[in-house]
Protein backbone atom coordinates (compact mmCIF):
# COMPACT_ATOMS: atom_id res chain seq x y z
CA UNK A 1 0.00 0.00 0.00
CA UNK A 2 1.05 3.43 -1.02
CA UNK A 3 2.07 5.98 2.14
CA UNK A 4 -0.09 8.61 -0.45
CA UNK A 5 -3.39 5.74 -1.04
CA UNK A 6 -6.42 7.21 -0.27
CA UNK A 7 -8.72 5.28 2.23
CA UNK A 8 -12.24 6.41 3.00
CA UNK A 9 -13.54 6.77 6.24
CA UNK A 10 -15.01 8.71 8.88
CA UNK A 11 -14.88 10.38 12.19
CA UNK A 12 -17.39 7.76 14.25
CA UNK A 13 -17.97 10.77 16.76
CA UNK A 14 -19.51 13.20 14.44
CA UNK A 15 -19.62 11.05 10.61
CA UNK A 16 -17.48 13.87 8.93
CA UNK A 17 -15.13 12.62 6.42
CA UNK A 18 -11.76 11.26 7.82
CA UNK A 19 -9.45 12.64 5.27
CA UNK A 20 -5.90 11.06 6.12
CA UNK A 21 -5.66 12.88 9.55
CA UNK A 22 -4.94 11.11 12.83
CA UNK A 23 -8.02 13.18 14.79
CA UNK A 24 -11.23 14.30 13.34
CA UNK A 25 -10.45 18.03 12.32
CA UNK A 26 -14.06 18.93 12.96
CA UNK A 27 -14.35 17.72 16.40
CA UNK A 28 -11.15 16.55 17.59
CA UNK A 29 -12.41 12.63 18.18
CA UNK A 30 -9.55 10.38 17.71
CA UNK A 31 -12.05 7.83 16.90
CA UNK A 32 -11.95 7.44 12.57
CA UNK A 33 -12.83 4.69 10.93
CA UNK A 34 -11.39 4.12 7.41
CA UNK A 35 -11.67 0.52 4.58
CA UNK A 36 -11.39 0.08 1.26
CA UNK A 37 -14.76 -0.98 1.49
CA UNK A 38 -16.52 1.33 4.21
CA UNK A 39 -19.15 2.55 1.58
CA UNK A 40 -19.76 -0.92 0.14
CA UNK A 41 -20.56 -3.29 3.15
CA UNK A 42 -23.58 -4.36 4.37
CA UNK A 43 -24.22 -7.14 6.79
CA UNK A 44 -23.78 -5.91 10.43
CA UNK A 45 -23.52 -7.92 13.47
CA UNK A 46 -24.22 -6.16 16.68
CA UNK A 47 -22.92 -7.59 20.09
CA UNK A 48 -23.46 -5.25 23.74
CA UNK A 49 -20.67 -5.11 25.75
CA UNK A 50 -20.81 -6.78 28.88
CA UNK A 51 -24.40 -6.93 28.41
CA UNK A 52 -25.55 -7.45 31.96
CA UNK A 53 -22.96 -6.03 33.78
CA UNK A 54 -22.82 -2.56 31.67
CA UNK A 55 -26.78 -2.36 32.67
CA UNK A 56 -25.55 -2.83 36.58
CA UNK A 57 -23.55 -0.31 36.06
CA UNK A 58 -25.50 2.01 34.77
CA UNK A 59 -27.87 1.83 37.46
CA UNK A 60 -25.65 2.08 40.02
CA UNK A 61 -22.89 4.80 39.36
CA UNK A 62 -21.08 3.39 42.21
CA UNK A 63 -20.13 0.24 40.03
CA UNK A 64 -18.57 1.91 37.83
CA UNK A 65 -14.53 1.31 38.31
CA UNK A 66 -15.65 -1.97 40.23
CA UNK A 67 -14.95 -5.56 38.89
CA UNK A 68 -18.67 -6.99 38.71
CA UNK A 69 -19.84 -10.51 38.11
CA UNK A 70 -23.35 -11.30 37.30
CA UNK A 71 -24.06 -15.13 38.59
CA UNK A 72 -25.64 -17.07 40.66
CA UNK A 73 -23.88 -18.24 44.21
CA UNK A 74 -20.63 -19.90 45.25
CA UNK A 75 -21.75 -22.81 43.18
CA UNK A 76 -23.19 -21.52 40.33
CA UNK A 77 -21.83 -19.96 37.38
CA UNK A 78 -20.91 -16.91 35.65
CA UNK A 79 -23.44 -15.06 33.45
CA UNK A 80 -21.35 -12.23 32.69
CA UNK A 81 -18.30 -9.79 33.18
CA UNK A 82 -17.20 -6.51 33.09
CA UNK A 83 -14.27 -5.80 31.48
CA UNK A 84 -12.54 -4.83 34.45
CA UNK A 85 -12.99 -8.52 36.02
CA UNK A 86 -12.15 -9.96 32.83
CA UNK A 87 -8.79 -8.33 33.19
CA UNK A 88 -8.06 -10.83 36.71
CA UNK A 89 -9.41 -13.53 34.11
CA UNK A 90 -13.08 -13.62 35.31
CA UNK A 91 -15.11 -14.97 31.77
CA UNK A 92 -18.78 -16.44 30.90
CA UNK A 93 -19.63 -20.13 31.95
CA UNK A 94 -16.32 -20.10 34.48
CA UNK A 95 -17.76 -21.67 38.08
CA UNK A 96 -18.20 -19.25 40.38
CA UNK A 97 -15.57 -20.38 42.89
CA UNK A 98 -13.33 -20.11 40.09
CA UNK A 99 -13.84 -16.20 39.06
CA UNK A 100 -13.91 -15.21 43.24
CA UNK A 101 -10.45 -17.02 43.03
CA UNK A 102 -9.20 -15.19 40.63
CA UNK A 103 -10.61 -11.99 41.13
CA UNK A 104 -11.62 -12.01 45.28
CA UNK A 105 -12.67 -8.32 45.40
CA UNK A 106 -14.96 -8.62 42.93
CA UNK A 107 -18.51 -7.53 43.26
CA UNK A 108 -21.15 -10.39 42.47
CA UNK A 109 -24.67 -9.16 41.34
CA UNK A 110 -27.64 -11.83 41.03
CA UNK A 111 -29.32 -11.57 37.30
CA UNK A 112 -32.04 -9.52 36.63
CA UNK A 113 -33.03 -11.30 33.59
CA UNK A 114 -36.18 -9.24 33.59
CA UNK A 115 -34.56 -6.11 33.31
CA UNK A 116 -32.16 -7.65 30.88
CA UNK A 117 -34.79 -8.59 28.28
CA UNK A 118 -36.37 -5.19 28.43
CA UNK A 119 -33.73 -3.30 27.57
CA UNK A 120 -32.93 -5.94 24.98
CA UNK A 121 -35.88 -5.28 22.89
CA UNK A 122 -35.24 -1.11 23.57
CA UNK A 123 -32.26 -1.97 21.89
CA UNK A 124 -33.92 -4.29 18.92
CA UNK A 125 -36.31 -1.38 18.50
CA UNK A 126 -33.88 0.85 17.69
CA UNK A 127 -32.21 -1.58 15.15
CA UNK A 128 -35.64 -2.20 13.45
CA UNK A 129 -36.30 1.50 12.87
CA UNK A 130 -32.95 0.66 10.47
CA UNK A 131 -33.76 -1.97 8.64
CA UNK A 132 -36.68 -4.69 9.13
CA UNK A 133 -34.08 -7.54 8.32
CA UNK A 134 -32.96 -7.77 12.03
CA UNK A 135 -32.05 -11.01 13.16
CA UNK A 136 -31.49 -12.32 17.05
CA UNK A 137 -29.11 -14.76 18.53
CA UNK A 138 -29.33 -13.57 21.38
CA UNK A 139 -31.01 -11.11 24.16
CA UNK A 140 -28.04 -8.88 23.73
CA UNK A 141 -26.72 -10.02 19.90
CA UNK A 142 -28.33 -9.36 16.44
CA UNK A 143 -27.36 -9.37 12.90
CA UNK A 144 -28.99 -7.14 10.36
CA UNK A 145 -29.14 -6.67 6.85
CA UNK A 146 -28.57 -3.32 5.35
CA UNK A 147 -28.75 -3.59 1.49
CA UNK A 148 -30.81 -1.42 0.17
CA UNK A 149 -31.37 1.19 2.92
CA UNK A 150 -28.76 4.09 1.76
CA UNK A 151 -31.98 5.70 -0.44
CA UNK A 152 -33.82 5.97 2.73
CA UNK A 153 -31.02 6.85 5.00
CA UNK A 154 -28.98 9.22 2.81
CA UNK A 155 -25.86 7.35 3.94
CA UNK A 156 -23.99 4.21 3.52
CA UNK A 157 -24.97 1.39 6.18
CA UNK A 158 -21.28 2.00 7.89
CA UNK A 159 -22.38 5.55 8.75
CA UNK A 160 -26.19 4.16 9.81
CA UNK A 161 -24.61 1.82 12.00
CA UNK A 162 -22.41 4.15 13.49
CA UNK A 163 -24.85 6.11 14.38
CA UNK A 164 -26.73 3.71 15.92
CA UNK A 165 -24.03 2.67 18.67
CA UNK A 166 -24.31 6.68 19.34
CA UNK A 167 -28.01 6.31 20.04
CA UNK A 168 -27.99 3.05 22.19
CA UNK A 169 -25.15 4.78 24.22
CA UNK A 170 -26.95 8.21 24.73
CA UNK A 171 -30.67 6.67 25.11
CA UNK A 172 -30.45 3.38 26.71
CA UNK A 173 -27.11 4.09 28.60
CA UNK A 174 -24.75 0.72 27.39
CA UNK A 175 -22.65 0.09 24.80
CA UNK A 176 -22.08 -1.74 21.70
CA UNK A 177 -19.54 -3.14 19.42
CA UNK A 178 -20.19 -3.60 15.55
CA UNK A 179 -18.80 -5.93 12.76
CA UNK A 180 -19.55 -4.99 9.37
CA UNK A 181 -18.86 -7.31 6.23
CA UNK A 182 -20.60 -8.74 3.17
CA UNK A 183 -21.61 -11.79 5.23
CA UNK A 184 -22.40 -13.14 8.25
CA UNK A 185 -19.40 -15.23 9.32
CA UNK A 186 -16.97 -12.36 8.82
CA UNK A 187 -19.54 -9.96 10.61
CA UNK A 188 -19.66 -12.12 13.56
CA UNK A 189 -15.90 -12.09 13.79
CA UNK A 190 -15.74 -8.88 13.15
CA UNK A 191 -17.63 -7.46 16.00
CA UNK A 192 -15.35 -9.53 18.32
CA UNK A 193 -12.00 -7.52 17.44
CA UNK A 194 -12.31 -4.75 19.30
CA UNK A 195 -14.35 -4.68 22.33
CA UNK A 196 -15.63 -2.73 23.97
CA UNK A 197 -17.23 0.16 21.80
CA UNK A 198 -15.61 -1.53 18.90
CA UNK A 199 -16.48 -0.71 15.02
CA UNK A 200 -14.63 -3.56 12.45
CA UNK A 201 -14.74 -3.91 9.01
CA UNK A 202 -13.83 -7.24 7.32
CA UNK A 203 -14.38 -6.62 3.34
CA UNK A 204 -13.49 -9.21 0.47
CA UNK A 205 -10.44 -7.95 -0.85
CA UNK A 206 -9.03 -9.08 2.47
CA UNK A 207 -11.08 -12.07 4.08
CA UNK A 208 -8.70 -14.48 2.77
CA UNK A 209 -5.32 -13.81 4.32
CA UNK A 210 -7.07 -12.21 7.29
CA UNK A 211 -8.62 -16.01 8.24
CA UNK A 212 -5.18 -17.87 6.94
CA UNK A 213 -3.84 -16.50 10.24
CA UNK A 214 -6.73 -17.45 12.14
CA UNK A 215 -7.36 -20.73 14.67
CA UNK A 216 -9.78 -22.93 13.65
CA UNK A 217 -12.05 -22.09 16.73
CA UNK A 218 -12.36 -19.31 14.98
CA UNK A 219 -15.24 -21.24 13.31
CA UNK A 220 -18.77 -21.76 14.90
CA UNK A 221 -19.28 -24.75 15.84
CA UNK A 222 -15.11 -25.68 16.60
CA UNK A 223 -15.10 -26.30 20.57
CA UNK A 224 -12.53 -27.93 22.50
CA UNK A 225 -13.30 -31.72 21.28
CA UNK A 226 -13.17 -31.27 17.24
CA UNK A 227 -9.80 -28.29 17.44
CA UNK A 228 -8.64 -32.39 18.99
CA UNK A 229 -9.54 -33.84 16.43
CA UNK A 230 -8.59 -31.36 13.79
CA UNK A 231 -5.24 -30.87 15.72
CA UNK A 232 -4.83 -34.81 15.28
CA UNK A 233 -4.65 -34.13 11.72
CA UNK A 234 -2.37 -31.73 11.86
CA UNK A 235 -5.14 -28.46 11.15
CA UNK A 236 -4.61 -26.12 13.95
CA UNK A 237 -4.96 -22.42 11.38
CA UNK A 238 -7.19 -21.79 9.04
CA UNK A 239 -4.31 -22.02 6.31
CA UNK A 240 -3.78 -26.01 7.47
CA UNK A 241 -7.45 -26.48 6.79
CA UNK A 242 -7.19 -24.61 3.48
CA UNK A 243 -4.52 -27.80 2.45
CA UNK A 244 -8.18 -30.62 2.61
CA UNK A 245 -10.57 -30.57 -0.18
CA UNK A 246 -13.82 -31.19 0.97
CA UNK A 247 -14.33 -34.09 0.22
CA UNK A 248 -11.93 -35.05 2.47
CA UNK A 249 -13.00 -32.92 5.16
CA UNK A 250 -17.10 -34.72 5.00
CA UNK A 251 -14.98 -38.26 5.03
CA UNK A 252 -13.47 -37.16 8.41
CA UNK A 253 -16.20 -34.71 10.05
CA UNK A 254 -19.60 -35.40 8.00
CA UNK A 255 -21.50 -32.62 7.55
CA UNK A 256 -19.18 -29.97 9.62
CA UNK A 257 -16.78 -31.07 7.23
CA UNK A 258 -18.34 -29.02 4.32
CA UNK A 259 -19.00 -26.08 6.71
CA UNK A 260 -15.56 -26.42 7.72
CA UNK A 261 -14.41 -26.05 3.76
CA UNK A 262 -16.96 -23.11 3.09
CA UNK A 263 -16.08 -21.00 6.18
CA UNK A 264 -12.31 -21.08 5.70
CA UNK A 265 -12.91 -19.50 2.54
CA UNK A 266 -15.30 -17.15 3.49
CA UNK A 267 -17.89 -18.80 1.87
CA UNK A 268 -20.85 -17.95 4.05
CA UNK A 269 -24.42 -17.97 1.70
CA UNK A 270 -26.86 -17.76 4.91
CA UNK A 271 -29.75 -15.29 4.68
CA UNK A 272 -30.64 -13.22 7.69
CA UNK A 273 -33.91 -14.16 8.92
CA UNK A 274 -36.09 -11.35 10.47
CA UNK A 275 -38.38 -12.77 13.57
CA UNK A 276 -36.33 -16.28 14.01
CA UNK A 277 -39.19 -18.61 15.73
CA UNK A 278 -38.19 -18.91 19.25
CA UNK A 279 -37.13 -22.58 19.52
CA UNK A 280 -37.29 -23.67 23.51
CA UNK A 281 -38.46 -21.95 26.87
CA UNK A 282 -36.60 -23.55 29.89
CA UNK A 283 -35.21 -23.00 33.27
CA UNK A 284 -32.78 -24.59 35.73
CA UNK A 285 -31.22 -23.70 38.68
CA UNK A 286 -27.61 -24.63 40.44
CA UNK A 287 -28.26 -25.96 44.17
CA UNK A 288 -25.62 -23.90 46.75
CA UNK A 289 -25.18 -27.92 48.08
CA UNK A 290 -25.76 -31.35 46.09
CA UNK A 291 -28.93 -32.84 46.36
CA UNK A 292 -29.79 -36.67 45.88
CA UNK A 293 -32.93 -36.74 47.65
CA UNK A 294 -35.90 -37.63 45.26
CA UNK A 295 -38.95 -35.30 47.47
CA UNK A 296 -36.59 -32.09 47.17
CA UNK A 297 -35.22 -32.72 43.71
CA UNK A 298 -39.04 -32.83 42.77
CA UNK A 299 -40.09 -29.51 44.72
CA UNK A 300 -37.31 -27.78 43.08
CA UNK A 301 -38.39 -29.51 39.49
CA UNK A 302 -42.22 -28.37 40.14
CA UNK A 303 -40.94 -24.60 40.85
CA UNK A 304 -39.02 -24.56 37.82
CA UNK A 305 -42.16 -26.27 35.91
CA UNK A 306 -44.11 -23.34 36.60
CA UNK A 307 -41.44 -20.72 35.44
CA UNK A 308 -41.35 -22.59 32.22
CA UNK A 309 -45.29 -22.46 32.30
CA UNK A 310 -45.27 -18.79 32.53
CA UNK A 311 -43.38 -17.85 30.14
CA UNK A 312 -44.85 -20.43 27.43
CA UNK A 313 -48.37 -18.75 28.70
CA UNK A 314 -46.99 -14.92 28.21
CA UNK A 315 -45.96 -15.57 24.56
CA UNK A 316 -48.77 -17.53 24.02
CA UNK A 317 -46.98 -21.02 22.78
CA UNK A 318 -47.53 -24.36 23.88
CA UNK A 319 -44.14 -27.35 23.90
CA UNK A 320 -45.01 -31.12 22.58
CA UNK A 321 -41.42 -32.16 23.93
CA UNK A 322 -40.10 -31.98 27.59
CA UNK A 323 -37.02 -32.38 28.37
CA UNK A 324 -34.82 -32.48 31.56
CA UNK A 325 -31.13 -31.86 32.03
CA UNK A 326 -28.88 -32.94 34.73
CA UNK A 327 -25.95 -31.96 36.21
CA UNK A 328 -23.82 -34.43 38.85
CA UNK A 329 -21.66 -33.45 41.06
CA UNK A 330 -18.58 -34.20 39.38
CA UNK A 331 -19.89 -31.95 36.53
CA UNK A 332 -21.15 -35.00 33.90
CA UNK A 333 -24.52 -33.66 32.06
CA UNK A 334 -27.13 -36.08 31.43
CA UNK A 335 -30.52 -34.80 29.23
CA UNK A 336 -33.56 -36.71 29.14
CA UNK A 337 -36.07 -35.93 26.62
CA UNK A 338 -39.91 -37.16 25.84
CA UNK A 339 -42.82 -36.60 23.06
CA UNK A 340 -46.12 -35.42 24.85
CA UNK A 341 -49.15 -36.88 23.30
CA UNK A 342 -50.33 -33.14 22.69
CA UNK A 343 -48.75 -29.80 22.85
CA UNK A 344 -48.90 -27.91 26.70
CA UNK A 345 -48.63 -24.79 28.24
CA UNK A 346 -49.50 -26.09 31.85
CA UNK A 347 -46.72 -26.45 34.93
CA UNK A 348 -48.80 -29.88 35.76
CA UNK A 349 -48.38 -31.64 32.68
CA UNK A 350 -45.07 -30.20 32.36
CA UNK A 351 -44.17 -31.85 35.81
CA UNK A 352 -45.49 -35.47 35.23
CA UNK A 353 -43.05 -35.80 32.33
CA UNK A 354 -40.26 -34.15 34.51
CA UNK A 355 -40.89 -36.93 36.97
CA UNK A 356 -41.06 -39.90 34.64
CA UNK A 357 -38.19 -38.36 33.46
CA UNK A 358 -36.36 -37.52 36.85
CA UNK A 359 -37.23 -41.25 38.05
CA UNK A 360 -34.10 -43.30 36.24
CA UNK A 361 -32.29 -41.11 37.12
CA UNK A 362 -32.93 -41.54 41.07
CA UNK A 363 -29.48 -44.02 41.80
CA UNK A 364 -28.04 -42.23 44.87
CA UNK A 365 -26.32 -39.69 42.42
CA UNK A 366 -25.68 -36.52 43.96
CA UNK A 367 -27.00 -33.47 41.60
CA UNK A 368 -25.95 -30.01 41.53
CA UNK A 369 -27.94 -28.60 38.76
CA UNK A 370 -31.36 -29.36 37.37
CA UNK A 371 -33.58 -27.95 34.92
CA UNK A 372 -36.45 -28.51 32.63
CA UNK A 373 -37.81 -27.12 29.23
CA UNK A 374 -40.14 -26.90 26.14
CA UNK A 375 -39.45 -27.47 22.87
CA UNK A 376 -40.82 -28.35 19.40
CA UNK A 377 -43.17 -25.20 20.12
CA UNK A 378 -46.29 -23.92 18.19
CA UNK A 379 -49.25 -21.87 18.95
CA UNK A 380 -51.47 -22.70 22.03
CA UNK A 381 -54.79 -23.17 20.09
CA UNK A 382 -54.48 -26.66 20.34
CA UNK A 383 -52.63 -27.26 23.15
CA UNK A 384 -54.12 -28.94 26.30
CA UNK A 385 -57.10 -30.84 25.00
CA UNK A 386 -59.37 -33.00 27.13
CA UNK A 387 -58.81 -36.44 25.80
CA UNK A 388 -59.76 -40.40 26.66
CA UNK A 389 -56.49 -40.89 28.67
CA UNK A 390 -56.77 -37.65 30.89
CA UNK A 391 -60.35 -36.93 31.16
CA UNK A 392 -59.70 -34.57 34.23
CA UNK A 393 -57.46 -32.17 32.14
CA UNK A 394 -59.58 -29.61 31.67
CA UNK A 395 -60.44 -29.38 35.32
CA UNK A 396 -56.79 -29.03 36.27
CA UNK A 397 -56.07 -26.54 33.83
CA UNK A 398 -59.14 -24.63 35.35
CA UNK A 399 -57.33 -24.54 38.46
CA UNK A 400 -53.50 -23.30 37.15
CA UNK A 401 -55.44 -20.86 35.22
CA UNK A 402 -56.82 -19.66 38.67
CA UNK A 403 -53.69 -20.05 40.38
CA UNK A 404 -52.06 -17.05 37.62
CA UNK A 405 -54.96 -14.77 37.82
CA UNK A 406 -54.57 -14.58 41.75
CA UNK A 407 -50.61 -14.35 40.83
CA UNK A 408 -51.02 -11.90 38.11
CA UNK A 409 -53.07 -9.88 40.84
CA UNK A 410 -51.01 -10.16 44.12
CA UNK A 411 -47.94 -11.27 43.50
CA UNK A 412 -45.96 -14.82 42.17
CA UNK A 413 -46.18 -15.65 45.95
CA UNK A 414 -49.56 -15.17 46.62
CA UNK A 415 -50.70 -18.74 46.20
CA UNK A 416 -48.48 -22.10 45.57
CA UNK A 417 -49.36 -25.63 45.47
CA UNK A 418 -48.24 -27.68 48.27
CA UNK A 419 -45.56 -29.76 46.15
CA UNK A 420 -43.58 -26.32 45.86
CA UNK A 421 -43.79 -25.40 49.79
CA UNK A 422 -40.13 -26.14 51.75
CA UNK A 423 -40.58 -28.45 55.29
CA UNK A 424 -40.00 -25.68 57.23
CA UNK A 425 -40.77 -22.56 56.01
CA UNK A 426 -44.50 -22.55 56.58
């Protein structure tokens, strides 16, 4: 490249031309963005920093220069962290022992996932006044689809979208980082770069040698077991994978195999899919102690059943499969899954497949996790039917549906069914 080439870009601050200065000369930001390709790009993933903990922070000034973790307790896991733990090596899905080891003075927060969703969709809002090709991954991820919007805009979508990250940070008080390419493998990457605030551009004339460098976890879908496997082979960079054909690569790894092949060529021909269905509602919870007995494994199971419940009832979608996952206490997962004979919304039908499912499982194991879910979801029109091998359905679901008006009205407290009471506490 020529010390004299001209790359466009932009001051990100105020979206006045960069020109080939090291500071914006109309309002001093040192914050320019310049590519090849800035005008030309359109796909756009969108990632919040720190999702949860930025939003603790902005609600409580006083967080602000503190390390904060967002998880549950000593035995439980970690949600999120700021960027300030993540420094003392604090990261997502590390056990909670784990991140207070590593970073003792750190300030552990309890998730709000309530507050979390809502200012999740303030944020989608805001992207959908942009384009209506917005696609989630996420409560606090999205890609979106830009082609076609500079008419309406006035600008190219690298301007739009930098304008956007202005607005989320102004209005809803977090921030975001963006990746902008021409598809959504390199847009995904992308956004990862340069966090926090970040603003990458990954264009064609580069996407090759940029991923030759690259480790194959680059690559959704590459965890620890298959970089083994590929590492067996000798295919540790993207380069070593760019030495197998495909053909090879099926032989070895089936279908990954041919994803494997596209991706390390940048070969990415996904569409973005506005309104992606939902595709399970669960819940689960980490005890603070193992628990092996079968009466409170089953009171925890039945409160958890009726979180599922509620949410499946406030979106108004039924589940035809349940299915329950496991955690032991040496950390082994074990998921159970079975077919209902009709689609349900209701915490009691939910719960007697929990149990036939929990039952095999009763062998004096010691459980630190449990939870239970929906999937295979569709409307609720037909869910919950009377029928010859539960004629007392209807009944039953006349009484949960009493149970969540009185809840609705005074509180998720206010009434309970004796299965979820604790010896004890009453």
């Amino acid at each position: 490249m020529s010390g004299d080439e001209f790359i466009p870009g932009f001051c990100r601050d105020c979206l006045k031309d960069a020109g080939k200065v090291s500071r914006c000369l109309h309002c001093g930001s040192p914050r320019l963005l310049r590519h090849r390709e800035i005008n030309d790009l359109a796909i756009a993933h969108i990632d919040c920093d720190a999702f949860y903990a930025t939003i603790e922070k902005r609600d409580n000034p006083e967080l602000k220069d503190q390390p904060v973790i967002i998880g549950g307790g000593k035995r439980g896991v970690v949600a999120t962290a700021c960027y300030i733990a993540r420094i003392h090596g604090v990261h997502s899905a590390m056990p909670m022992f784990k991140a207070l080891k590593a970073c003792p003075q750190a300030i552990v927060i309890k998730p709000d996932m309530k507050k979390y969703a809502s200012v999740g969709r303030e944020v989608k809002q805001m992207m959908l006044s942009l384009t209506p090709f917005v696609e989630s991954i996420s409560i606090d991820e999205a890609f979106l689809d830009l082609k076609g919007t500079e008419r309406l805009h006035k600008h190219p979508p690298s301007h739009i979208l930098a304008q956007l990250a202005t607005r989320i940070e102004n209005e809803i008080g977090i921030s975001v980082s963006v990746g902008l390419s021409y598809n959504k493998f390199l847009a995904k990457i992308a956004s990862d770069l340069d966090k926090p605030l970040g603003f990458s551009i990954i264009g064609l004339q580069e996407a090759q040698s940029f991923l030759k460098r690259q480790n194959v976890s680059i690559i959704w879908g590459v965890g620890t077991a298959l970089q083994r496997k590929l590492k067996a082979r000798g295919i540790i960079t993207i380069s070593d994978l760019l030495a197998h054909d495909q053909a090879s690569l099926m032989k070895h790894h089936g279908v990954m195999g041919k994803r494997l092949y596209e991706l390390a060529r940048a070969q990415d021909n996904r569409q973005i899919k506005p309104g992606s269905a939902m595709k399970s509602v669960s819940a689960e919870t980490t005890f603070n102690t193992d628990i092996k007995d079968v009466a409170e494994l089953e009171r925890i199971l039945w409160q958890l059943c009726e979180k599922v419940s509620a949410r499946a009832k406030a979106k108004n979608i039924a589940g035809r499969c349940a299915t329950l996952k496991l955690k032991t206490a040496d950390f082994k997962s074990r998921t159970r899954s079975r077919t209902l004979d009709q689609p349900t919304q209701l915490a009691d039908r939910l719960f007697d497949a929990a149990k036939a499912l929990l039952k095999p499982e009763i062998d004096g194991t010691a459980f630190r996790l449990i939870g239970i879910g929906f999937s295979q979801l569709q409307n609720n029109a037909a869910a919950d039917q009377a029928s010859l091998f539960d004629h007392d359905l209807n009944k039953r679901a006349d009484v949960e549906h009493a149970m969540d008006t009185i809840r609705d009205r005074f509180g998720s407290t206010s009434i309970e069914k004796g299965i979820g009471f604790k010896p004890g506490n009453r």
